[in-house]
PDB file of N, CA and C in Angstrom:
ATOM      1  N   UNK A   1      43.456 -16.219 -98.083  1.00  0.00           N
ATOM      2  CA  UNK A   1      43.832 -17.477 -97.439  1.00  0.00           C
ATOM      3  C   UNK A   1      42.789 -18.525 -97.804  1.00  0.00           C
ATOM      4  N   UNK A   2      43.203 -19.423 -98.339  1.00  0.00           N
ATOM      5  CA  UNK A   2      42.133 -20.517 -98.526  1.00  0.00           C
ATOM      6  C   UNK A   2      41.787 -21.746 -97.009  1.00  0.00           C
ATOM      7  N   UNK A   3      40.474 -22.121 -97.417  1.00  0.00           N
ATOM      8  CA  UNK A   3      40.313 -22.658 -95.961  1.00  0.00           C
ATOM      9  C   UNK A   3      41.578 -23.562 -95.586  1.00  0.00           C
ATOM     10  N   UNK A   4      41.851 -24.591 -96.643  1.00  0.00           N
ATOM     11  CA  UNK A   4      42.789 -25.535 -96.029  1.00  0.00           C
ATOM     12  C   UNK A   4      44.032 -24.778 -95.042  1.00  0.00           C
ATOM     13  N   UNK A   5      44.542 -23.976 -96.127  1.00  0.00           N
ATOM     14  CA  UNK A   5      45.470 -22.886 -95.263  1.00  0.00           C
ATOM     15  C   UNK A   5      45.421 -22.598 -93.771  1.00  0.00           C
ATOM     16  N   UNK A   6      43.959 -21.920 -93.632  1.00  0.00           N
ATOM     17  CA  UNK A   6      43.313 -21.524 -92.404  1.00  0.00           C
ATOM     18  C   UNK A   6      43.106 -22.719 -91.639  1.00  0.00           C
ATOM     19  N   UNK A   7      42.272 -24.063 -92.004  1.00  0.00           N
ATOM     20  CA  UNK A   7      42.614 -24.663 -90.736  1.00  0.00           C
ATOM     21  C   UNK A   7      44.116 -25.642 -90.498  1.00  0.00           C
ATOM     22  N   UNK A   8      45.123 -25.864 -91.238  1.00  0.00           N
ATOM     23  CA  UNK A   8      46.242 -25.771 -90.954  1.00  0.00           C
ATOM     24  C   UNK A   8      46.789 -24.872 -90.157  1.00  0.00           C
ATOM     25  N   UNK A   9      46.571 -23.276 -90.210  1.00  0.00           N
ATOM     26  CA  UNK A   9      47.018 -22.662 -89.166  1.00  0.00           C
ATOM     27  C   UNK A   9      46.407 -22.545 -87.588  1.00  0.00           C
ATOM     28  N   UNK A  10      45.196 -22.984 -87.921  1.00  0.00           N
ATOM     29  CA  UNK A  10      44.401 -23.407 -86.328  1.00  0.00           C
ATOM     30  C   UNK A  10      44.943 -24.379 -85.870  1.00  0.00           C
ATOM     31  N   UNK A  11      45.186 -25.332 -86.667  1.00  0.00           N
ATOM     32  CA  UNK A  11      45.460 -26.989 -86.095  1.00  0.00           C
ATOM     33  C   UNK A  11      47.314 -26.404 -85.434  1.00  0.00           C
ATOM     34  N   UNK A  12      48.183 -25.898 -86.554  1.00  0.00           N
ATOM     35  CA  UNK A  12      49.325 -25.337 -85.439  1.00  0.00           C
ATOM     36  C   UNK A  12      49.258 -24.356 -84.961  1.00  0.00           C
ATOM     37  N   UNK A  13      48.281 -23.379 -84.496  1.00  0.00           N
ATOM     38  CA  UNK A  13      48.397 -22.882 -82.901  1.00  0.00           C
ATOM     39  C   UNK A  13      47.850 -23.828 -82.196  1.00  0.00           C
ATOM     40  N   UNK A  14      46.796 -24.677 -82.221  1.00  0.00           N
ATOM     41  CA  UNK A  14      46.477 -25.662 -80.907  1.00  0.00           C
ATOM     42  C   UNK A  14      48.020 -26.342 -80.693  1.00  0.00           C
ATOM     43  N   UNK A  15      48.474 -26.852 -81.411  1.00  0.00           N
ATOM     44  CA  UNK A  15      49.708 -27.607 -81.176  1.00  0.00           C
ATOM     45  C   UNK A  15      50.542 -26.483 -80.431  1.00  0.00           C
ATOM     46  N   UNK A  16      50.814 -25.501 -80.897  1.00  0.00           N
ATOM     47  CA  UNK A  16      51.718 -24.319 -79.966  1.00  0.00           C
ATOM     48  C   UNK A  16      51.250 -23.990 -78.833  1.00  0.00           C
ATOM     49  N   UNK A  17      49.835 -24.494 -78.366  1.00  0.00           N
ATOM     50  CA  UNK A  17      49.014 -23.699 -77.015  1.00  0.00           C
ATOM     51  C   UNK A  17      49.908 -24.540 -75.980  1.00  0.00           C
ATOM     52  N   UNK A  18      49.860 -23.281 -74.950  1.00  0.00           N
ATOM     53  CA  UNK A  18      49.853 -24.362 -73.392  1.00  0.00           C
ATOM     54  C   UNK A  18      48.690 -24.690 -72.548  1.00  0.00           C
ATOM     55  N   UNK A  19      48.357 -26.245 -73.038  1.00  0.00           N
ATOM     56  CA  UNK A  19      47.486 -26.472 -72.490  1.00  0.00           C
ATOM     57  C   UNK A  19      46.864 -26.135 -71.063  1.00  0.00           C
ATOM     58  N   UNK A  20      47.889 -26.856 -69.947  1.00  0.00           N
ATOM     59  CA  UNK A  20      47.850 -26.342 -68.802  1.00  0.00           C
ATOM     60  C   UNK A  20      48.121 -25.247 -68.545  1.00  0.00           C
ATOM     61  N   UNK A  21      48.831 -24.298 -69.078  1.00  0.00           N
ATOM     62  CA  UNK A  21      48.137 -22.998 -68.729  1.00  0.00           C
ATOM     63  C   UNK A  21      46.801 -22.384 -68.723  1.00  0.00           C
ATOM     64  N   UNK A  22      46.175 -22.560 -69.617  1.00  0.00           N
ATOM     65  CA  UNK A  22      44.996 -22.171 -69.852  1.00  0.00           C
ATOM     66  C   UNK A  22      43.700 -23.289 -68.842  1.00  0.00           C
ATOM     67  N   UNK A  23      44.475 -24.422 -68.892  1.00  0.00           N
ATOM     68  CA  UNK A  23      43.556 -25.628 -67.685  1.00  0.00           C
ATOM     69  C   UNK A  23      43.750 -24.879 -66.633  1.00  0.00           C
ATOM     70  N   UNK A  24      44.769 -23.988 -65.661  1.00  0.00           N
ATOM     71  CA  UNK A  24      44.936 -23.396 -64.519  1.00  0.00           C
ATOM     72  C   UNK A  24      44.365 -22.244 -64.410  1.00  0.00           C
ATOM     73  N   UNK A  25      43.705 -21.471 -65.863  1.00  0.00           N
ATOM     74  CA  UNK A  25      43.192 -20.222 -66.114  1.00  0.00           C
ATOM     75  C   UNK A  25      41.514 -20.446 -66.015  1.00  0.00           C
ATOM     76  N   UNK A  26      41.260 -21.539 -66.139  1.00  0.00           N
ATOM     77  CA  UNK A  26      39.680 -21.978 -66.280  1.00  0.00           C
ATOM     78  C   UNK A  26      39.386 -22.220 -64.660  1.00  0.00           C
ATOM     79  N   UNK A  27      40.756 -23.573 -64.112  1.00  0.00           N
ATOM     80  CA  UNK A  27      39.728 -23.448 -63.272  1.00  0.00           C
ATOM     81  C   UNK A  27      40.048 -22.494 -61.999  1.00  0.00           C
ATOM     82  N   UNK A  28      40.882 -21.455 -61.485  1.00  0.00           N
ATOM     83  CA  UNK A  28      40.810 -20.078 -60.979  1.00  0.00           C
ATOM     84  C   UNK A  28      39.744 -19.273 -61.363  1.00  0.00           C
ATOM     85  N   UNK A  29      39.464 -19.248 -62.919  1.00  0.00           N
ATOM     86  CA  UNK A  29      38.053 -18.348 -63.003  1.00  0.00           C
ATOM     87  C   UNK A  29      36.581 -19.334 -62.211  1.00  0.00           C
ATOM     88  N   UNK A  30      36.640 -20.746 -62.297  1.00  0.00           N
ATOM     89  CA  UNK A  30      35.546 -20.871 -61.796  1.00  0.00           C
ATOM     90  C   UNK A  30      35.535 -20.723 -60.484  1.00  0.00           C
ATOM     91  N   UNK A  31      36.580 -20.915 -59.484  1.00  0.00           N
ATOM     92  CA  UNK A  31      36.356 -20.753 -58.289  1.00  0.00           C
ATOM     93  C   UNK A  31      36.286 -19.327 -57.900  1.00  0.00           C
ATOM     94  N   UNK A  32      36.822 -18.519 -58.403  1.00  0.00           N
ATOM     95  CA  UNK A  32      36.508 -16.870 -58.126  1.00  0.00           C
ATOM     96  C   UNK A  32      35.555 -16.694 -58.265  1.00  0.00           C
ATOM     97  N   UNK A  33      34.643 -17.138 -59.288  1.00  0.00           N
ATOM     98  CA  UNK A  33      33.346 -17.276 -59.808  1.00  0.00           C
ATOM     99  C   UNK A  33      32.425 -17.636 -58.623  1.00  0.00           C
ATOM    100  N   UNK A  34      32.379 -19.448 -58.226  1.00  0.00           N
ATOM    101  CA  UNK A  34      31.906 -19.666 -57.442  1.00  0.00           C
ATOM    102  C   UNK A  34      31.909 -19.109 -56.224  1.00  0.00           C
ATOM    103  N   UNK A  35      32.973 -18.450 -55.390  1.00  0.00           N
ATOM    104  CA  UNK A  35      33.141 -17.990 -54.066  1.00  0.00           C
ATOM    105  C   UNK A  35      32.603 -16.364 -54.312  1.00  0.00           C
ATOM    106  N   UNK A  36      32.633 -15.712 -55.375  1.00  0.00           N
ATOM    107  CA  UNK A  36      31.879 -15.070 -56.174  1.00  0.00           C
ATOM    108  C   UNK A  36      30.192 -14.694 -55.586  1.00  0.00           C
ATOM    109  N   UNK A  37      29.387 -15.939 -56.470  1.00  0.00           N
ATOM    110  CA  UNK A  37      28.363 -16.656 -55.883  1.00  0.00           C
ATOM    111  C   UNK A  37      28.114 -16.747 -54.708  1.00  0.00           C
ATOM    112  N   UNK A  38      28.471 -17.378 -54.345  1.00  0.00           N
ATOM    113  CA  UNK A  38      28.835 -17.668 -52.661  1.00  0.00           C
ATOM    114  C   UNK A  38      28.360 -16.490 -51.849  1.00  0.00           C
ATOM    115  N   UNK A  39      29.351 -15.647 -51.870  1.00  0.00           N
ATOM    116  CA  UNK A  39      29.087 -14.420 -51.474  1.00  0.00           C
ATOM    117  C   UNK A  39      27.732 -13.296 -51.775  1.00  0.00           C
ATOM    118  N   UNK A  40      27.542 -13.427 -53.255  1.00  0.00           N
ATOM    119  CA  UNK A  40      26.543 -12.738 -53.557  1.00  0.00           C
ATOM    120  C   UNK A  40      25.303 -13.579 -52.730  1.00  0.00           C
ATOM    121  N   UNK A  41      25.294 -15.040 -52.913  1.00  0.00           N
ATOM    122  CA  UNK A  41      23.593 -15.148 -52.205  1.00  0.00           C
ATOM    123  C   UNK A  41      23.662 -15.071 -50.682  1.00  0.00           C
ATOM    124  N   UNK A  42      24.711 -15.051 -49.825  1.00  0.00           N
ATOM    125  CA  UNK A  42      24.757 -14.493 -48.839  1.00  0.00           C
ATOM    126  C   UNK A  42      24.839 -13.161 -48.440  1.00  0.00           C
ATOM    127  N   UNK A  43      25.065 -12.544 -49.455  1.00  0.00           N
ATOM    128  CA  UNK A  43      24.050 -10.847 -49.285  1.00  0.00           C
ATOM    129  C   UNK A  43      22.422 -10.999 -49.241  1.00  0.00           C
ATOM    130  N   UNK A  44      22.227 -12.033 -50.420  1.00  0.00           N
ATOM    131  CA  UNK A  44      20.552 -12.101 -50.710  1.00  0.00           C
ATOM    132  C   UNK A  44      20.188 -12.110 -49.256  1.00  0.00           C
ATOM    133  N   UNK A  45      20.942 -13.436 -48.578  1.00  0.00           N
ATOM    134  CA  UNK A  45      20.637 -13.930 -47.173  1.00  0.00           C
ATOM    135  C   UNK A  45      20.282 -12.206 -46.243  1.00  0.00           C
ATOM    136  N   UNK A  46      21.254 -11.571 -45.966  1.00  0.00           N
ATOM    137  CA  UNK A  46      21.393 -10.702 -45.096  1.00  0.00           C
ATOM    138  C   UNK A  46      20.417  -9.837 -45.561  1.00  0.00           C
ATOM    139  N   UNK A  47      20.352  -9.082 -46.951  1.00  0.00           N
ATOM    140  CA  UNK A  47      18.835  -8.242 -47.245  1.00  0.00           C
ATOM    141  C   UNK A  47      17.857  -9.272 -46.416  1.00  0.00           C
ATOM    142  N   UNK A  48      17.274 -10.345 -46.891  1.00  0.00           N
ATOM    143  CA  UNK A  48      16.364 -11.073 -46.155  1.00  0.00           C
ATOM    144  C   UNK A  48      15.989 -11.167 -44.696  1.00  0.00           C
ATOM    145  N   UNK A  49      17.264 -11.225 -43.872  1.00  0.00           N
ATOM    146  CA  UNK A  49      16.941 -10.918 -42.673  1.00  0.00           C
ATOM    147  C   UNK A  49      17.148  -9.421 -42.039  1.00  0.00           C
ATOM    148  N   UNK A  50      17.736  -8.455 -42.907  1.00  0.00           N
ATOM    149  CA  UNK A  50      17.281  -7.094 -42.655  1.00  0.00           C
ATOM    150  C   UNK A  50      15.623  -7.184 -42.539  1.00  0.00           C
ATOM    151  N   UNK A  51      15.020  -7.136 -43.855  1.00  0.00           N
ATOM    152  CA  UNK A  51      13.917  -6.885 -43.974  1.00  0.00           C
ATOM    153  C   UNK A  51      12.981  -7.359 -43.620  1.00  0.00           C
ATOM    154  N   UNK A  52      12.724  -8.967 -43.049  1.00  0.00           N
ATOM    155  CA  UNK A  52      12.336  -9.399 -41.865  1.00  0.00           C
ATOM    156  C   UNK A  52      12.436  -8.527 -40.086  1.00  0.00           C
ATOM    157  N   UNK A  53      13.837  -7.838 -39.777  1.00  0.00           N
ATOM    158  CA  UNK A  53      13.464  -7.050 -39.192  1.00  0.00           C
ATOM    159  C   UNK A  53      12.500  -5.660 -39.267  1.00  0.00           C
ATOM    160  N   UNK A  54      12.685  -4.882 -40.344  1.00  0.00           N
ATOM    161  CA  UNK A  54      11.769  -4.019 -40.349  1.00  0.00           C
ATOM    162  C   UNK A  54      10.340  -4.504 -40.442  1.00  0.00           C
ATOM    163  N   UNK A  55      10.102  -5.622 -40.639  1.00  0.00           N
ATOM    164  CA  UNK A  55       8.538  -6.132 -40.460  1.00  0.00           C
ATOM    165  C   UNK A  55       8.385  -6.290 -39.155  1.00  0.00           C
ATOM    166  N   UNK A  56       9.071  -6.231 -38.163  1.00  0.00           N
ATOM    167  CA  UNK A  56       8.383  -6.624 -36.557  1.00  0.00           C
ATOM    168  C   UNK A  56       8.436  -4.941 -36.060  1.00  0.00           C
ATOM    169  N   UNK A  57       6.861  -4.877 -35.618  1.00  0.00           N
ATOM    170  CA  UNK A  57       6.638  -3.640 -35.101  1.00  0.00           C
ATOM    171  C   UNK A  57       6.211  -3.395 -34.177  1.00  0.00           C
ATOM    172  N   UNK A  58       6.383  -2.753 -33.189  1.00  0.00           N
ATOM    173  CA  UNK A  58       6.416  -2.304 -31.422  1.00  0.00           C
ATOM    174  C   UNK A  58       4.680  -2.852 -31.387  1.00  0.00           C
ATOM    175  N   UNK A  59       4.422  -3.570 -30.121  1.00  0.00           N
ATOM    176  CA  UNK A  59       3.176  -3.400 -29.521  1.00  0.00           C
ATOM    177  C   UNK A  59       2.673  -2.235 -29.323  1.00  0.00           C
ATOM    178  N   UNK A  60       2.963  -1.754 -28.618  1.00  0.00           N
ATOM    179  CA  UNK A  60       2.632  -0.276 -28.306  1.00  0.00           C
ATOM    180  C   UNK A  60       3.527   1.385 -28.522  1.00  0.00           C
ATOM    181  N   UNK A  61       3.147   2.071 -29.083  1.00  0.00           N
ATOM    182  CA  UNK A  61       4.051   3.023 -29.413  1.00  0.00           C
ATOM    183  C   UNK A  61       3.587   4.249 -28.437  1.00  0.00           C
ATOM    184  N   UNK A  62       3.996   5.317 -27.886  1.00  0.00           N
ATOM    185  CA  UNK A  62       3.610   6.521 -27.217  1.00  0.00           C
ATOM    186  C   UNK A  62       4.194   7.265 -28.003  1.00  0.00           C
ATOM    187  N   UNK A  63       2.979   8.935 -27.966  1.00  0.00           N
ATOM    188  CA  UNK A  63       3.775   9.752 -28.780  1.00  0.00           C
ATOM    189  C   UNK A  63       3.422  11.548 -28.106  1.00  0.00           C
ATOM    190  N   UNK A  64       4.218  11.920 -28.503  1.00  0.00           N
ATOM    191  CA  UNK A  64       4.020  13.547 -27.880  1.00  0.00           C
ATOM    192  C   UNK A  64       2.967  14.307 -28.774  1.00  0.00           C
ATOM    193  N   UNK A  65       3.030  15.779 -27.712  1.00  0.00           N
ATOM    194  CA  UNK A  65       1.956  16.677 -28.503  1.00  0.00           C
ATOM    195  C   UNK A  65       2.640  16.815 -29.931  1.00  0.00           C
ATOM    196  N   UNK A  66       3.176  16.772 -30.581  1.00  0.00           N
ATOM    197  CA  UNK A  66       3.572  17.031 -31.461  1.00  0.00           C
ATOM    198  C   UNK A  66       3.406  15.698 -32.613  1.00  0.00           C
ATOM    199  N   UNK A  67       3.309  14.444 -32.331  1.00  0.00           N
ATOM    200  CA  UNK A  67       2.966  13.967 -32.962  1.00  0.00           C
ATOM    201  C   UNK A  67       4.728  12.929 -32.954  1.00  0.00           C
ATOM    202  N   UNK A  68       5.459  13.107 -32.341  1.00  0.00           N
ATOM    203  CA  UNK A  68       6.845  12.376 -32.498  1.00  0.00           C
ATOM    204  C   UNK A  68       6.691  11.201 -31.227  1.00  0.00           C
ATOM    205  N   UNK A  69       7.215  10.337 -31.922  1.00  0.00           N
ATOM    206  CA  UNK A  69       7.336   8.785 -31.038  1.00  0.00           C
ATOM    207  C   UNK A  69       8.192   9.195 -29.424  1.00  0.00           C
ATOM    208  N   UNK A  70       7.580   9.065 -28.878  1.00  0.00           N
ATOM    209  CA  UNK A  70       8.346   9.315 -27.778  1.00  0.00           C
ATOM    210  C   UNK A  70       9.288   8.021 -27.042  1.00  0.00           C
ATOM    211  N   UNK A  71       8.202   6.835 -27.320  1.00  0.00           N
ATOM    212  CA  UNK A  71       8.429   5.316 -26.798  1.00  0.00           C
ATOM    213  C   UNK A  71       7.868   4.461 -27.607  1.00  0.00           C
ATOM    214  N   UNK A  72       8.414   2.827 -27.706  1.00  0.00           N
ATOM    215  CA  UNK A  72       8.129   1.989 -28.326  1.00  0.00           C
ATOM    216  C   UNK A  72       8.173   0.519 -27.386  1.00  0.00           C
ATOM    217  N   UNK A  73       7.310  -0.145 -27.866  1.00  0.00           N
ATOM    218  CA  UNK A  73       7.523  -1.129 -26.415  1.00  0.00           C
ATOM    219  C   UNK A  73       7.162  -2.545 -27.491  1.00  0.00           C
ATOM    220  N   UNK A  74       7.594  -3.208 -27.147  1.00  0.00           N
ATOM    221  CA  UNK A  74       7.618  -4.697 -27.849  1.00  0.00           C
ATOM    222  C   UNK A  74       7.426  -5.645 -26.692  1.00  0.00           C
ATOM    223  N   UNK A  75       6.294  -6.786 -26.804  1.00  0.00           N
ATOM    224  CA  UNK A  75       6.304  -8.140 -26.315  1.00  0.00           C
ATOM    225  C   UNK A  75       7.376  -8.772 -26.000  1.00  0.00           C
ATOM    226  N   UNK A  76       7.762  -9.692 -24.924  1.00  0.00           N
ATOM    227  CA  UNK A  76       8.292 -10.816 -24.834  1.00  0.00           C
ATOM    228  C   UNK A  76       8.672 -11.263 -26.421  1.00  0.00           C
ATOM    229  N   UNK A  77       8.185 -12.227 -26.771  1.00  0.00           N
ATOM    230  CA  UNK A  77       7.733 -12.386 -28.032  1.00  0.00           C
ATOM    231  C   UNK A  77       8.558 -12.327 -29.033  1.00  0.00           C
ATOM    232  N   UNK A  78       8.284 -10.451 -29.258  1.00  0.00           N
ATOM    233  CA  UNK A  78       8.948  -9.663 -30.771  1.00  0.00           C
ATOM    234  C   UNK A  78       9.645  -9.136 -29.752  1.00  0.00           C
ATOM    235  N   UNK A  79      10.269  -8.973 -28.549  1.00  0.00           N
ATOM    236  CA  UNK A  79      11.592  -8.283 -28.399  1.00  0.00           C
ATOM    237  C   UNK A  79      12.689  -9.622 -28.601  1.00  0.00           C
ATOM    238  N   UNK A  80      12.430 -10.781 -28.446  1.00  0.00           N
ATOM    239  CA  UNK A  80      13.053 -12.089 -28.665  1.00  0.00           C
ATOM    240  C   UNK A  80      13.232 -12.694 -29.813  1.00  0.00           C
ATOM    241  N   UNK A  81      12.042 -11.900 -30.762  1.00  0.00           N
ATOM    242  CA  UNK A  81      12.484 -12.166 -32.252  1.00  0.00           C
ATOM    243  C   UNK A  81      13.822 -11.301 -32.834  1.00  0.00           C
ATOM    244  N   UNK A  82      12.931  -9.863 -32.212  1.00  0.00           N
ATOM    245  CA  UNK A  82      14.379  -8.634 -33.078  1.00  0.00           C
ATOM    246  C   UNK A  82      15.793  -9.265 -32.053  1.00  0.00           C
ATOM    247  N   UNK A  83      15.703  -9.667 -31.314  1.00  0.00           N
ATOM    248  CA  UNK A  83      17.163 -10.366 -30.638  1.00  0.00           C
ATOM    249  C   UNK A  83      17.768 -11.272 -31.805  1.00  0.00           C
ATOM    250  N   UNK A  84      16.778 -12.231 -32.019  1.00  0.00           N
ATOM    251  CA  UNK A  84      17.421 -13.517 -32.873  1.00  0.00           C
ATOM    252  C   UNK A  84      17.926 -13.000 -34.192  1.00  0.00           C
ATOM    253  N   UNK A  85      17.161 -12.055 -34.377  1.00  0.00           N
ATOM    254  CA  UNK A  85      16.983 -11.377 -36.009  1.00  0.00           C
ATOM    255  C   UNK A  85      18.391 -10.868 -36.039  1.00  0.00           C
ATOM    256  N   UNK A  86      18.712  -9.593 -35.192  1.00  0.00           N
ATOM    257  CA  UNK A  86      19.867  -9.127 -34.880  1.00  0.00           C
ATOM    258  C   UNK A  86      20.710  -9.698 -34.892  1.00  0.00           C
ATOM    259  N   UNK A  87      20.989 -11.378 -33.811  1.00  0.00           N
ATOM    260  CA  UNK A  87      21.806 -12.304 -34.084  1.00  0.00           C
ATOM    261  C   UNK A  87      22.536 -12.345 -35.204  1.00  0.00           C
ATOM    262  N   UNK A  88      21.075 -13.203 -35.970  1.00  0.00           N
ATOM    263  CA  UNK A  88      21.492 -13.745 -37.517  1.00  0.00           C
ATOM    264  C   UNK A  88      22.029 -12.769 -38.130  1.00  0.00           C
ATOM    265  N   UNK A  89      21.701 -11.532 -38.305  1.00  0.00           N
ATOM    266  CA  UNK A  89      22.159 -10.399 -38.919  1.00  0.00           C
ATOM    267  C   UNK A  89      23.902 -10.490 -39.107  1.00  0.00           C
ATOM    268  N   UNK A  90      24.007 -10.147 -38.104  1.00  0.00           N
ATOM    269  CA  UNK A  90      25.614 -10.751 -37.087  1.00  0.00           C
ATOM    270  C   UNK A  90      26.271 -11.564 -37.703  1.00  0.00           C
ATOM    271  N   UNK A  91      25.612 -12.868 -37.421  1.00  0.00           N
ATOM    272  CA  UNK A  91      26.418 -13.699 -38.069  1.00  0.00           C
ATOM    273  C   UNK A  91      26.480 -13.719 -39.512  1.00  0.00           C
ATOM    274  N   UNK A  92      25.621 -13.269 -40.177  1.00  0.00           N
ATOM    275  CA  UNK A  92      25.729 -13.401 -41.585  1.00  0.00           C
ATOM    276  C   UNK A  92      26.856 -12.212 -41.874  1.00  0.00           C
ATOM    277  N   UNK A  93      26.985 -10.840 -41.223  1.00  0.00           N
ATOM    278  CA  UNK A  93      28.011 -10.173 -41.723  1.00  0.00           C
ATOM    279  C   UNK A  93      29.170 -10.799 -41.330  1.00  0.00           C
ATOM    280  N   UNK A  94      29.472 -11.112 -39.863  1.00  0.00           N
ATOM    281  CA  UNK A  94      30.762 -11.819 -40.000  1.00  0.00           C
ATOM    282  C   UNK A  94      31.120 -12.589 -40.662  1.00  0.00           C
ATOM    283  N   UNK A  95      30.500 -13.744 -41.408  1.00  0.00           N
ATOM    284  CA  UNK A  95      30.858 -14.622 -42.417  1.00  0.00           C
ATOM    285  C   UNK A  95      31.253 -14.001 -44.062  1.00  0.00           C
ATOM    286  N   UNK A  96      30.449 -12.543 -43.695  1.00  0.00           N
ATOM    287  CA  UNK A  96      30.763 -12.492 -44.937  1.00  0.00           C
ATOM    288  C   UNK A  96      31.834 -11.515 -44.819  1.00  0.00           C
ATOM    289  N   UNK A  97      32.242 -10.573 -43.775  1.00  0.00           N
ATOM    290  CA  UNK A  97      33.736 -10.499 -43.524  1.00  0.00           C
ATOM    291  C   UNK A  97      34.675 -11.205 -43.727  1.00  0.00           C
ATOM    292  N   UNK A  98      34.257 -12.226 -43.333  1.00  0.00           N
ATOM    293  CA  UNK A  98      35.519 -13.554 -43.034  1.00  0.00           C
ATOM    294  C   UNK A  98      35.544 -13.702 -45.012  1.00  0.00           C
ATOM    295  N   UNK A  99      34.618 -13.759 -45.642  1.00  0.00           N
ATOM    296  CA  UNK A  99      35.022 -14.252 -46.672  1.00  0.00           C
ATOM    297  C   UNK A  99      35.786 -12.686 -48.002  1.00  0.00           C
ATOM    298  N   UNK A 100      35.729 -11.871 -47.016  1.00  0.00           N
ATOM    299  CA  UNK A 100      36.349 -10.921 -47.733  1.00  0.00           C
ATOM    300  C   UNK A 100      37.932 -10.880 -47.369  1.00  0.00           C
ATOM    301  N   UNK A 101      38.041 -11.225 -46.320  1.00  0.00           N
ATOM    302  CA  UNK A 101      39.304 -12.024 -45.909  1.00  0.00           C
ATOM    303  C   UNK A 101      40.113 -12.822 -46.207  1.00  0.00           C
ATOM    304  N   UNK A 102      39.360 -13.975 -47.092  1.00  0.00           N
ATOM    305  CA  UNK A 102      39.805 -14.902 -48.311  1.00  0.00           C
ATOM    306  C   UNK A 102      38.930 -16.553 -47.126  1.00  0.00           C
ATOM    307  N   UNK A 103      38.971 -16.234 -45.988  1.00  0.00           N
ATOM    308  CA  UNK A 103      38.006 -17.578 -45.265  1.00  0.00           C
ATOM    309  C   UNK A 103      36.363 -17.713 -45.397  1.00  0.00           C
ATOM    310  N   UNK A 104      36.285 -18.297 -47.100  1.00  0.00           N
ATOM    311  CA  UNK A 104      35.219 -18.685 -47.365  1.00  0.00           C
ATOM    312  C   UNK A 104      34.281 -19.918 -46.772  1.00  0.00           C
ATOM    313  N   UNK A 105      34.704 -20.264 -45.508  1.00  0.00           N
ATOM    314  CA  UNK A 105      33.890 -21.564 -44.767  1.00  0.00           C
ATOM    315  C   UNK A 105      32.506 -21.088 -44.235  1.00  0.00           C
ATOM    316  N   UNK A 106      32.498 -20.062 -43.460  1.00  0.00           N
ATOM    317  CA  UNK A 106      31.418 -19.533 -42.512  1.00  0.00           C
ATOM    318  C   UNK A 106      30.555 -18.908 -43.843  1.00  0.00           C
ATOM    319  N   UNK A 107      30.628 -18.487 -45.003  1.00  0.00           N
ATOM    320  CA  UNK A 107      29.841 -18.215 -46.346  1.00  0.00           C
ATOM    321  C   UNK A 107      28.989 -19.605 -47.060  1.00  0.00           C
ATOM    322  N   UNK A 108      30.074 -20.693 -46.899  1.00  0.00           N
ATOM    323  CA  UNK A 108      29.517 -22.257 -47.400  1.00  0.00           C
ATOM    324  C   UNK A 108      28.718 -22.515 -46.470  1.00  0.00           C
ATOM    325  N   UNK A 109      28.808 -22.486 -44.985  1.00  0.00           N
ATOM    326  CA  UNK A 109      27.829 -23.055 -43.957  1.00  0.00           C
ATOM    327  C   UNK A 109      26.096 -22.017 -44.031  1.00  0.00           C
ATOM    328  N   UNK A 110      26.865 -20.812 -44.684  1.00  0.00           N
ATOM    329  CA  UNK A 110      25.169 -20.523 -45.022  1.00  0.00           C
ATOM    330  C   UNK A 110      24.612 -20.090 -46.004  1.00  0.00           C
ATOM    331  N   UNK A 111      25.154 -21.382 -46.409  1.00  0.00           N
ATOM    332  CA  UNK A 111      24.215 -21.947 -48.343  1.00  0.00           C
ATOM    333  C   UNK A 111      25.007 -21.118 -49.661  1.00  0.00           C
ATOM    334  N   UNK A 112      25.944 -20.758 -49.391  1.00  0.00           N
ATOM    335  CA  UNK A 112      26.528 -20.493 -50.503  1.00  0.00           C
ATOM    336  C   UNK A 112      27.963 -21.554 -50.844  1.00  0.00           C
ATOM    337  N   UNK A 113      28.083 -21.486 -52.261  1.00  0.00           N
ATOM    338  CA  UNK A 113      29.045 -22.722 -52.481  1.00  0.00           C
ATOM    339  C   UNK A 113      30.135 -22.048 -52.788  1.00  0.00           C
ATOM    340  N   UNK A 114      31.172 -22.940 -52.804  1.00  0.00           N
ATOM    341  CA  UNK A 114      32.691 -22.783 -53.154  1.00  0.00           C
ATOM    342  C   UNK A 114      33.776 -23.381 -52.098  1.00  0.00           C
ATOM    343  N   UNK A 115      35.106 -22.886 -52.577  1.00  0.00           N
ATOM    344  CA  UNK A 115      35.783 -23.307 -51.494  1.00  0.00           C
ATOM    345  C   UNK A 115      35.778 -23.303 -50.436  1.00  0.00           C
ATOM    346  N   UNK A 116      36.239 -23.738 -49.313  1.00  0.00           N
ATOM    347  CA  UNK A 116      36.084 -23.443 -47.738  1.00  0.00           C
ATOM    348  C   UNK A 116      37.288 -22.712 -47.288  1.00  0.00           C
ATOM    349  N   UNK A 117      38.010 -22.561 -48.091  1.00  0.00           N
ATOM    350  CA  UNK A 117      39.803 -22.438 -47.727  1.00  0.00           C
ATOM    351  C   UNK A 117      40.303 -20.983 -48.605  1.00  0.00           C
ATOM    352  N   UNK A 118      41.329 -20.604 -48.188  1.00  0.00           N
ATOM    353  CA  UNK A 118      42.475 -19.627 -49.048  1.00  0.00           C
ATOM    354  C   UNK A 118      42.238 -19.927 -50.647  1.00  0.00           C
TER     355      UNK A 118
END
């Protein structure tokens, strides 16, 4: 095939393409993409406040002859943190329920982008 040949036959498949098909194929991949996104850094979110909980550790611990925790006792304080912590926890899985659901709003309100809607 000589080039002219070849781009004559490029130039009529662009002419044969459907444009808007392929315009409706781009932008579905970016929003799957983005809500995608979305979702993934609101996992980041939830590791983050997991592991913020395992950093708050009992004031005082009691333990048996044996060497096993018997009791754990936390401050005012850090029992009011692991509350809030827990909270957020919460809410970050429900949002990200909701967005496994296809209701990506409560995912956008905590910092991830994309649609808000179906």
């Amino acid at each position: 095939m000589q080039v002219g040949e070849f781009l004559e036959s490029v130039s009529a498949e662009i002419k044969a393409s459907d444009v808007p098909a392929r315009v409706k194929v781009i932008l579905v991949e970016r929003e799957v993409s983005a809500r995608a996104d979305a979702v993934l850094a609101v996992l980041g979110k939830l590791d983050e406040v997991r592991k913020a909980a395992r950093k708050i550790k009992p004031d005082q611990v009691s333990y048996d002859a044996q060497g096993k925790i018997v009791s754990e006792s936390y401050s005012k304080a850090k029992a009011d943190e692991l509350k809030k912590n827990g909270e957020e926890a919460a809410k970050v899985e429900a949002a990200i329920a909701k967005a496994f659901e296809g209701d990506f709003g409560k995912v956008k309100e905590l910092g991830g982008k994309g649609n808000d809607n179906g």
